[in-house]
Protein backbone atom coordinates (compact mmCIF):
# COMPACT_ATOMS: atom_id res chain seq x y z
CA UNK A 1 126.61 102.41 55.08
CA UNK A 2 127.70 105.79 56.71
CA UNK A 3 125.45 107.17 59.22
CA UNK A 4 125.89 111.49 59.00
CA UNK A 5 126.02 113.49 62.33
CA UNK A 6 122.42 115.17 61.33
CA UNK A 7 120.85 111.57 61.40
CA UNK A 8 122.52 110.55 64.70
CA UNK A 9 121.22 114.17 66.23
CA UNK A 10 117.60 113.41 64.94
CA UNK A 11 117.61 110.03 66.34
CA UNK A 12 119.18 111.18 69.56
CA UNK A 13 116.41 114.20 69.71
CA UNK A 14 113.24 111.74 69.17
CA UNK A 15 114.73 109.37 71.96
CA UNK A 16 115.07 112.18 74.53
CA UNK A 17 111.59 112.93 73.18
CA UNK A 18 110.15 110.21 74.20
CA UNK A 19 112.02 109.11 77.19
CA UNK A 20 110.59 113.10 78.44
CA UNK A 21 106.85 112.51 77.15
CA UNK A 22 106.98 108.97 79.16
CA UNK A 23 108.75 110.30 82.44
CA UNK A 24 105.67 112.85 82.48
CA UNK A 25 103.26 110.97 81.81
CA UNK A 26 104.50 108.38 84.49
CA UNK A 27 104.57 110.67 87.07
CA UNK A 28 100.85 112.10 86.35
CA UNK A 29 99.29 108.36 86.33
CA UNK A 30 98.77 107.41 90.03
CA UNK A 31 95.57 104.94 89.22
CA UNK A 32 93.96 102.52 86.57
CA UNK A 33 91.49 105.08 85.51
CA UNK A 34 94.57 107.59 84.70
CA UNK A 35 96.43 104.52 83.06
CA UNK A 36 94.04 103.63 80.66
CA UNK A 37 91.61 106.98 79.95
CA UNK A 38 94.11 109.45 81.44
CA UNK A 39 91.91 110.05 84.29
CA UNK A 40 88.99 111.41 81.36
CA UNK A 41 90.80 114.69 81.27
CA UNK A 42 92.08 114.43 77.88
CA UNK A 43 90.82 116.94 75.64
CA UNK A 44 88.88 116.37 71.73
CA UNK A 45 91.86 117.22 69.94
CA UNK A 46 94.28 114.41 71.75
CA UNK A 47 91.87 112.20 72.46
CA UNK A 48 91.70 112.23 68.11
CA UNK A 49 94.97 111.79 67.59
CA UNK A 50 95.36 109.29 70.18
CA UNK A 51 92.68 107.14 68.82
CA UNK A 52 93.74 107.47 65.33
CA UNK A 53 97.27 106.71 65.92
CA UNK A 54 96.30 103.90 67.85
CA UNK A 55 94.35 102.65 65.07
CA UNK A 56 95.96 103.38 62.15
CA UNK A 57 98.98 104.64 62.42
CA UNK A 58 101.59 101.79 60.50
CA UNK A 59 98.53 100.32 58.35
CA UNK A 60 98.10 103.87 57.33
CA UNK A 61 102.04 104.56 56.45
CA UNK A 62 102.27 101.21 54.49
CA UNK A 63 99.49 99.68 54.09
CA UNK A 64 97.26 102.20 52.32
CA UNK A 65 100.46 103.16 50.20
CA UNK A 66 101.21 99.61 49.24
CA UNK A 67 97.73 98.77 48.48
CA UNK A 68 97.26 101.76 45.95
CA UNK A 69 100.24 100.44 44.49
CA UNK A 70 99.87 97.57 44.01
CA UNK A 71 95.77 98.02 42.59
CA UNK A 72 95.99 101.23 41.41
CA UNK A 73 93.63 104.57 42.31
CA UNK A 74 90.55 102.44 42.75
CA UNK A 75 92.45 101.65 46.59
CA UNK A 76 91.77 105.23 47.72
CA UNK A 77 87.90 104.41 48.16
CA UNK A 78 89.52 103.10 51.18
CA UNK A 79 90.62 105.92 52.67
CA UNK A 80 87.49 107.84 52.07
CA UNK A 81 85.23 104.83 53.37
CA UNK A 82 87.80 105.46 56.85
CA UNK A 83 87.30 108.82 56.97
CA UNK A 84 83.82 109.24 56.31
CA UNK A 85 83.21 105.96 59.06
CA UNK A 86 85.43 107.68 61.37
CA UNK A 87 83.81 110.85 61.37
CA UNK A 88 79.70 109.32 61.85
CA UNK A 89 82.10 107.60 64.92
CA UNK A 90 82.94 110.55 66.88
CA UNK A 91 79.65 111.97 65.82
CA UNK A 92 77.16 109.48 67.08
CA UNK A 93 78.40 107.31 68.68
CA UNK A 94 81.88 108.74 71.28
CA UNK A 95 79.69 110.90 73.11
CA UNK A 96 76.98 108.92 74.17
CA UNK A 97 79.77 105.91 75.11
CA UNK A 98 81.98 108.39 76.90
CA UNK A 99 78.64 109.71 79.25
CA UNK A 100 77.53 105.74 79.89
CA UNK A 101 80.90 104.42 80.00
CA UNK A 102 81.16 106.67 83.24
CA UNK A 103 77.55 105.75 84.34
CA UNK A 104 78.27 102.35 83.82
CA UNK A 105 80.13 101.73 87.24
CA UNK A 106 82.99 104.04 85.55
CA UNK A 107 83.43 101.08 82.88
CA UNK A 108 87.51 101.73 81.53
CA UNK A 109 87.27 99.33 78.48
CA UNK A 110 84.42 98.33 76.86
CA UNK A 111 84.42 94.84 78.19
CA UNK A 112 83.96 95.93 81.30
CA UNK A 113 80.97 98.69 79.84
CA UNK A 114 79.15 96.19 77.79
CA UNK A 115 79.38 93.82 81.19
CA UNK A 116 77.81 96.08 83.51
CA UNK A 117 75.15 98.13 80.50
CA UNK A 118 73.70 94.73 79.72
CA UNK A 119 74.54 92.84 83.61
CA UNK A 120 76.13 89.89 82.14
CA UNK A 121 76.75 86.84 84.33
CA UNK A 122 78.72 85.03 82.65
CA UNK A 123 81.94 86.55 83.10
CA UNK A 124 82.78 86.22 79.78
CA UNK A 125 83.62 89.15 78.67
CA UNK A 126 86.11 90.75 81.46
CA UNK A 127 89.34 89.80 81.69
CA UNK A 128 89.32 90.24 85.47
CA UNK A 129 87.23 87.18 85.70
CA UNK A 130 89.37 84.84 84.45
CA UNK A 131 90.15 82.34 86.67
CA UNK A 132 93.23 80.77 87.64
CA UNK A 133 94.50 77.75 85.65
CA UNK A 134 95.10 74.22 87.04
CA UNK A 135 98.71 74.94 86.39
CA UNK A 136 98.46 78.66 87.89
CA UNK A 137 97.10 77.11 90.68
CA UNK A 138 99.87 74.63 91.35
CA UNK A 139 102.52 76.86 91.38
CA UNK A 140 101.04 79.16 93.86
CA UNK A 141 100.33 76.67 96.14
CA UNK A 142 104.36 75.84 96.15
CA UNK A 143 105.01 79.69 96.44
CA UNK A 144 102.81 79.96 99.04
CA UNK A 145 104.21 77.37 101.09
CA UNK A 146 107.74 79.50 100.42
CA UNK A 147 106.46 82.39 101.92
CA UNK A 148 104.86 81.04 104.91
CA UNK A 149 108.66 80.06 105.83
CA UNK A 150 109.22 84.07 105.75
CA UNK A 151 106.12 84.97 108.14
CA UNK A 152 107.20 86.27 111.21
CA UNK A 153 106.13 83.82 114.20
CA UNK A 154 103.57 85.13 116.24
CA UNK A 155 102.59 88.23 114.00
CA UNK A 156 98.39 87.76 112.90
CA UNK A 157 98.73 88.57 109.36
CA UNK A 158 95.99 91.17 107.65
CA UNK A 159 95.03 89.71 104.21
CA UNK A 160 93.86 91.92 101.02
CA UNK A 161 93.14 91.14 97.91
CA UNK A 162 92.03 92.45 94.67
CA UNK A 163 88.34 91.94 93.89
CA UNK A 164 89.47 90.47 90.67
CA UNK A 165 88.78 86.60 90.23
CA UNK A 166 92.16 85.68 89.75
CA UNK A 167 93.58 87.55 92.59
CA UNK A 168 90.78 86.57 95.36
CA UNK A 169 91.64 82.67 94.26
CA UNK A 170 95.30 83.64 95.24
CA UNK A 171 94.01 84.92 98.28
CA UNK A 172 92.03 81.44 99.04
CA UNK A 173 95.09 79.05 98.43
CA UNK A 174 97.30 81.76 100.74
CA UNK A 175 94.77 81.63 103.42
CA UNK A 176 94.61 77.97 103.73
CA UNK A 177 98.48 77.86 103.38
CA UNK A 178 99.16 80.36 106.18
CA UNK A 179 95.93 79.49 108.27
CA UNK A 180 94.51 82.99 108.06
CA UNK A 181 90.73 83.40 109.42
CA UNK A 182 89.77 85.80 106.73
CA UNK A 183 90.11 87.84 103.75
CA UNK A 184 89.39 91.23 102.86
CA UNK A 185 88.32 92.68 99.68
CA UNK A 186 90.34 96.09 99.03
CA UNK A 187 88.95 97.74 95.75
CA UNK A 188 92.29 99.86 95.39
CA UNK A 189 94.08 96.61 94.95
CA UNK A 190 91.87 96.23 91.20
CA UNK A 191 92.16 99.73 89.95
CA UNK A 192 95.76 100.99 91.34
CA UNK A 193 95.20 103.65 93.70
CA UNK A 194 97.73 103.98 96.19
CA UNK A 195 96.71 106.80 98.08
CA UNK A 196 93.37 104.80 99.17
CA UNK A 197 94.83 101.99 99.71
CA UNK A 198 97.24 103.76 101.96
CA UNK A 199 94.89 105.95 103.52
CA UNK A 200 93.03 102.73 104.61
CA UNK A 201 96.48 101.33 106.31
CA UNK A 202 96.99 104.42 108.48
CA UNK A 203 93.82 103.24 110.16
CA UNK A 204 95.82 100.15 111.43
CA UNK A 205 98.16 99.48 114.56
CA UNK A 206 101.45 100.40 113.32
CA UNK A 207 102.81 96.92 114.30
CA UNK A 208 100.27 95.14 111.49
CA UNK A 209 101.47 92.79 109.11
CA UNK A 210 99.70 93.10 106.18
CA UNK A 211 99.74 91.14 103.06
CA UNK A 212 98.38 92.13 99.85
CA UNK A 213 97.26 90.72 96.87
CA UNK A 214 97.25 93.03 93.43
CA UNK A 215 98.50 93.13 89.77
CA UNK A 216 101.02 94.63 87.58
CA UNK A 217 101.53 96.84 86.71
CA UNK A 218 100.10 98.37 90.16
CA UNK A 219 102.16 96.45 92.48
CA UNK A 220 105.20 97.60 90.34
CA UNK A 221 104.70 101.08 90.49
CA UNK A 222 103.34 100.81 94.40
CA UNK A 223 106.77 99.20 95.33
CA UNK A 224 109.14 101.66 93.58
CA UNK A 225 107.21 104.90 95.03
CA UNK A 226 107.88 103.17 98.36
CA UNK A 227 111.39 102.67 97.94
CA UNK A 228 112.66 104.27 95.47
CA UNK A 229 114.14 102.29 93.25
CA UNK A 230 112.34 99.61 90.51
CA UNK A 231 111.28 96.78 91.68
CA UNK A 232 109.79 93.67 89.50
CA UNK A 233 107.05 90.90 90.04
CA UNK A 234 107.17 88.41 88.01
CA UNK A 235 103.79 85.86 88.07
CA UNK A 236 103.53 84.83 91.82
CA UNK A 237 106.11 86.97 92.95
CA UNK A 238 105.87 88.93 96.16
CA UNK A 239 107.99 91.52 97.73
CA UNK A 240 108.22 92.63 101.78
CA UNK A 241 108.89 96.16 103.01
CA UNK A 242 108.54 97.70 106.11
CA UNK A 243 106.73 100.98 105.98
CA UNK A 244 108.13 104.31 108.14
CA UNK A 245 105.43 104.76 110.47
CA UNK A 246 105.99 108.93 110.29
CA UNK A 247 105.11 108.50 106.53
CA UNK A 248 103.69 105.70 105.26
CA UNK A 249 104.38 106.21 102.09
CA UNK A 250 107.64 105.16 102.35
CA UNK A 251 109.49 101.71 103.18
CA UNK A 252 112.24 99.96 103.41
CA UNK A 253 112.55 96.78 101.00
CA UNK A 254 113.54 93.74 102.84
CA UNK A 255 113.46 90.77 100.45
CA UNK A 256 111.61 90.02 97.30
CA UNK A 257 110.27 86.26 96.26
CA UNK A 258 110.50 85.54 92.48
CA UNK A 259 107.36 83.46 92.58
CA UNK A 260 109.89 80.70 91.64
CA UNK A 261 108.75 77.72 94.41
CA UNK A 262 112.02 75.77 94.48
């Protein structure tokens, strides 16, 4: 099959597309809330089309198509029963969600909303409170004992950790493991703000060693605007960089720790 020039130059044209719409909107997401709401500053009219694409966008393009069909005219009832249900949606029932989403202890998904509207205990409804599994747990034991053999001797080490379940059970088996006295909850660490969690470390002696406990793809992000360059965590995996004590905000990368134990 020959490919012609105006096909390759299309192609070519949507990739740079996209590679420019993502390198923006990379740049402009510094936090969890900007991640997953775009920091509620999107406006009515890409908000829509967000939501919609989200939702319908291949079932729409073949599904709909292929069901008419296949089962004739009688299918399109199904795109009128859509459109009329998404339209009573944005009418009654978006703007009252997006006010006590935000009411709601700034709820991002609606896990976390219906959690905090209705003050569920049971934790089973947020992702964040999943715990660690048996064989989760096992594994970071091993790592942990791994990374106590990088510790510098003599240094008291500052622990943080995500208020998340999973991470603060982390925190618990690295604490025993490196004989820390205490852990400290650091709220940045769950939602991916950098600039708080970095305007809390200027407050320390520049000599601290300070380990930290987070998530992808946070951690991810955190580690590449302090050195530059991409840097990976795969589950259990750790990375160590010395911060410039003029700014900060940048660091040096000295080793990274696959979360592999052996």
């Amino acid at each position: 099959m020959n490919v012609s020039t105006p096909t390759y130059v299309a192609f070519a044209l949507y990739m740079l597309g996209l590679i420019v719409i993502g390198y923006y909107a990379w740049r402009r997401t510094n936090d969890f809330d900007d991640y997953i709401l775009g920091g509620r500053k999107l406006g009515p009219t890409v908000t829509a089309l967000s939501a919609g694409a989200s939702d319908m966008s291949g079932w729409l393009l073949l599904g709909l198509p292929g069901a008419i069909f296949v089962a004739g005219l009688s299918e399109s009832w199904i795109a009128i029963g859509l459109i009329v249900g998404a339209w009573l949606n944005w009418l009654f029932v978006a703007g009252r969600l997006r006010v006590h989403t935000e009411h709601n202890h700034n709820a991002l998904t609606l896990p976390d909303y219906f959690t905090h509207r209705f003050e569920d205990r049971s934790r089973l409804l947020r992702d964040g409170d999943r715990r660690l599994t048996d064989e989760g747990r096992l594994r970071m034991q091993a790592v942990a004992l791994a990374l106590r053999e990088k510790l510098p001797e003599g240094l008291p080490v500052l622990l943080l950790t995500s208020p998340l379940v999973r991470a603060v059970e982390t925190a618990e088996i690295l604490e025993r493991s490196w004989g820390i006295p205490e852990i400290l909850t650091e709220e940045s660490l769950g939602d991916g703000d950098l600039r708080r969690f970095l305007a809390g470390l200027r407050q320390l002696p520049a000599d601290s060693m300070v380990a930290a406990v987070g998530h992808e793809p946070w951690l991810g992000r955190w580690a590449e605007t302090l050195c530059g360059h991409p840097v990976h965590f795969s589950k259990g995996g750790s990375a160590c960089f010395r911060l410039n004590p003029a700014d900060i905000s940048r660091g040096e990368l000295l080793w990274t720790h696959t979360g592999n134990p052996r």
